[in-house]
C-alpha atoms as a PDB file:
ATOM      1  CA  UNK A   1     -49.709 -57.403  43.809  1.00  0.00           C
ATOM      2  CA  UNK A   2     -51.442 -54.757  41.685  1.00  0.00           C
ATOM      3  CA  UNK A   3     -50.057 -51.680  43.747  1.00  0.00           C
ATOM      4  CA  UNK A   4     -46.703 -53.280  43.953  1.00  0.00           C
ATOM      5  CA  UNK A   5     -46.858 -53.710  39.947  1.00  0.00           C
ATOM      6  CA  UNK A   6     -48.211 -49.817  39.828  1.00  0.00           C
ATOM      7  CA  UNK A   7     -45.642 -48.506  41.871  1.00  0.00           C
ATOM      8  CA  UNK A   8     -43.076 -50.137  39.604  1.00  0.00           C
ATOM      9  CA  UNK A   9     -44.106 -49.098  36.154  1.00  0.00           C
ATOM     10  CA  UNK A  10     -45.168 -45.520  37.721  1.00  0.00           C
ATOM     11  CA  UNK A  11     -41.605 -45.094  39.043  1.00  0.00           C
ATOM     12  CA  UNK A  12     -40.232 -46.381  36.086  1.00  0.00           C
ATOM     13  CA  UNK A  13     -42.237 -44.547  33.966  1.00  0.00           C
ATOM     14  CA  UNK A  14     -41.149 -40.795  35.847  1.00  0.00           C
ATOM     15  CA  UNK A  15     -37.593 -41.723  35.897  1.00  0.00           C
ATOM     16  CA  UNK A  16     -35.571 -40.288  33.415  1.00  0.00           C
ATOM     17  CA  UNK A  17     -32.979 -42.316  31.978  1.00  0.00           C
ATOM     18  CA  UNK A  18     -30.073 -41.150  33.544  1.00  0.00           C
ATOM     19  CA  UNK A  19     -31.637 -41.848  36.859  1.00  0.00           C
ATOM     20  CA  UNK A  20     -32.829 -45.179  36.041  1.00  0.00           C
ATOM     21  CA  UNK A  21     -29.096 -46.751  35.046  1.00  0.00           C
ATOM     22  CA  UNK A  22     -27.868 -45.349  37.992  1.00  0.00           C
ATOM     23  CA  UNK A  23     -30.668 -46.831  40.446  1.00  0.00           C
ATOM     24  CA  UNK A  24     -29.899 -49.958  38.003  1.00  0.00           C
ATOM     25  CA  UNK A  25     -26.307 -49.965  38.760  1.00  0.00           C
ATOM     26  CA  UNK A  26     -26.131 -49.106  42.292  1.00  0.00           C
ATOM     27  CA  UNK A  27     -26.146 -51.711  45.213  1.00  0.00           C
ATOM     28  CA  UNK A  28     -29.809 -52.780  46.702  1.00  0.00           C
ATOM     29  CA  UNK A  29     -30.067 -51.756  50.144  1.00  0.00           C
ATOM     30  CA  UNK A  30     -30.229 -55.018  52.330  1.00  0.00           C
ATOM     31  CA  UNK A  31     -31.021 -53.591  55.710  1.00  0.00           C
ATOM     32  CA  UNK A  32     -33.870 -55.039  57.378  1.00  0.00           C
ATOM     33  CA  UNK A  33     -36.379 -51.925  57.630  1.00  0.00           C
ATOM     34  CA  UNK A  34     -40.277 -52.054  56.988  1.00  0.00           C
ATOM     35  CA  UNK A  35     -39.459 -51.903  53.378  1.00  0.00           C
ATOM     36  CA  UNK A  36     -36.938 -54.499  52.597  1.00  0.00           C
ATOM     37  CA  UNK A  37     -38.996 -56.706  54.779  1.00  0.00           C
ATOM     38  CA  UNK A  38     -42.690 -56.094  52.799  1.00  0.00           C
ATOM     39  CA  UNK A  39     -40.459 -56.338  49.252  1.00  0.00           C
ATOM     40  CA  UNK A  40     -38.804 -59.958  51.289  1.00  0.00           C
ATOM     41  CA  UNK A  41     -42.126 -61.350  51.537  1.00  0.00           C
ATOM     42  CA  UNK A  42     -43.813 -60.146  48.159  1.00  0.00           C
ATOM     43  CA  UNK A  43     -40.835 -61.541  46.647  1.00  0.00           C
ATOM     44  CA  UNK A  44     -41.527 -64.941  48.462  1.00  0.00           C
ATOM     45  CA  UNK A  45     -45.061 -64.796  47.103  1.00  0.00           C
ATOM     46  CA  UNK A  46     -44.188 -64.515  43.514  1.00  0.00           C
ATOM     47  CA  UNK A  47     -41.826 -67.564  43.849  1.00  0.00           C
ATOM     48  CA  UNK A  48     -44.351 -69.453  45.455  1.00  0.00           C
ATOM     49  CA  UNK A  49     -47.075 -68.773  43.217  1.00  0.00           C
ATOM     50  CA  UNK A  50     -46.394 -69.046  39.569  1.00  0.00           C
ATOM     51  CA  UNK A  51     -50.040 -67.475  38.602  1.00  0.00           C
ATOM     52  CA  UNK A  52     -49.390 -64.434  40.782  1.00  0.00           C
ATOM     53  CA  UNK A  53     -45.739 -64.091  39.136  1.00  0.00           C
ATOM     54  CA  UNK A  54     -47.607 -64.604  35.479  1.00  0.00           C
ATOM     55  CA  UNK A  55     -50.116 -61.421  36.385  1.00  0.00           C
ATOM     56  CA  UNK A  56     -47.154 -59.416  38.089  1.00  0.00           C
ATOM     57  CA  UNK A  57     -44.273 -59.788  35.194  1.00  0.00           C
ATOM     58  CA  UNK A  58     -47.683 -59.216  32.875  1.00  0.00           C
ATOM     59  CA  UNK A  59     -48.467 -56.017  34.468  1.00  0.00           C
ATOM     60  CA  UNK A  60     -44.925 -54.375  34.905  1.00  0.00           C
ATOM     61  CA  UNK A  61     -43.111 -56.421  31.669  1.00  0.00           C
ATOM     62  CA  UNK A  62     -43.742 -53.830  28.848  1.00  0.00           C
ATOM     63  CA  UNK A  63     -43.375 -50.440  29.982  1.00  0.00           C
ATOM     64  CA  UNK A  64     -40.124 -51.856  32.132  1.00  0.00           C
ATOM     65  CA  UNK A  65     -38.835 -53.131  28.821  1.00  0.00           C
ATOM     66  CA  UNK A  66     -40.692 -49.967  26.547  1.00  0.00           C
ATOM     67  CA  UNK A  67     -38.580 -47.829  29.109  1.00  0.00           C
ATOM     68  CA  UNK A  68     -35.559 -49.965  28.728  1.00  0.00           C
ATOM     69  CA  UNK A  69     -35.385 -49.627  24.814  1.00  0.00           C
ATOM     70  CA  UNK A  70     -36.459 -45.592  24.693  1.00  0.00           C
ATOM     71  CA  UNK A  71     -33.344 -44.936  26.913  1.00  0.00           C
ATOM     72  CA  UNK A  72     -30.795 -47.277  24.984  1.00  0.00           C
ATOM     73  CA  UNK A  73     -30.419 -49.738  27.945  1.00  0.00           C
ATOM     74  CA  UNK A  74     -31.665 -52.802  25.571  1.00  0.00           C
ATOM     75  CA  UNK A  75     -29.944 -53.574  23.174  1.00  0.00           C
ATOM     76  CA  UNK A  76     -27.254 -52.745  24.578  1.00  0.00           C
ATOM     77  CA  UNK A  77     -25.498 -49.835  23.082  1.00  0.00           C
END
């Protein structure tokens, strides 16, 4: 859970803006590779274990929502 939760906020923290609404806005990719099918499961974790959700949204919630504000996205402009 911890290197899923750094991967996020270190992608979203190198992202510019521009390139974060557009990876926002396009499509998730659905195909069944390696990938989609470790992200499948880790998602299955979180919804089956509310403590593990708790320390994931903890680690990834403010600098996904710092981001978010410092490029305009919330509130909406």
């Amino acid at each position: 859970m911890d290197r899923v939760a750094n991967m996020m906020v270190q992608k979203v923290s190198s992202s510019s803006c521009a390139d974060l609404a557009a990876n926002m806005q396009k499509p998730k990719n659905t195909a069944g590779g390696p990938k989609e099918a470790i992200m499948g499961d880790f998602i299955q974790a979180l919804k089956a274990d509310p403590a593990l959700k708790a320390d994931f949204f903890n680690q990834v919630s403010i600098p996904l929502a710092t981001k978010l504000f410092d490029c305009g996205m919330i509130p909406p402009r």
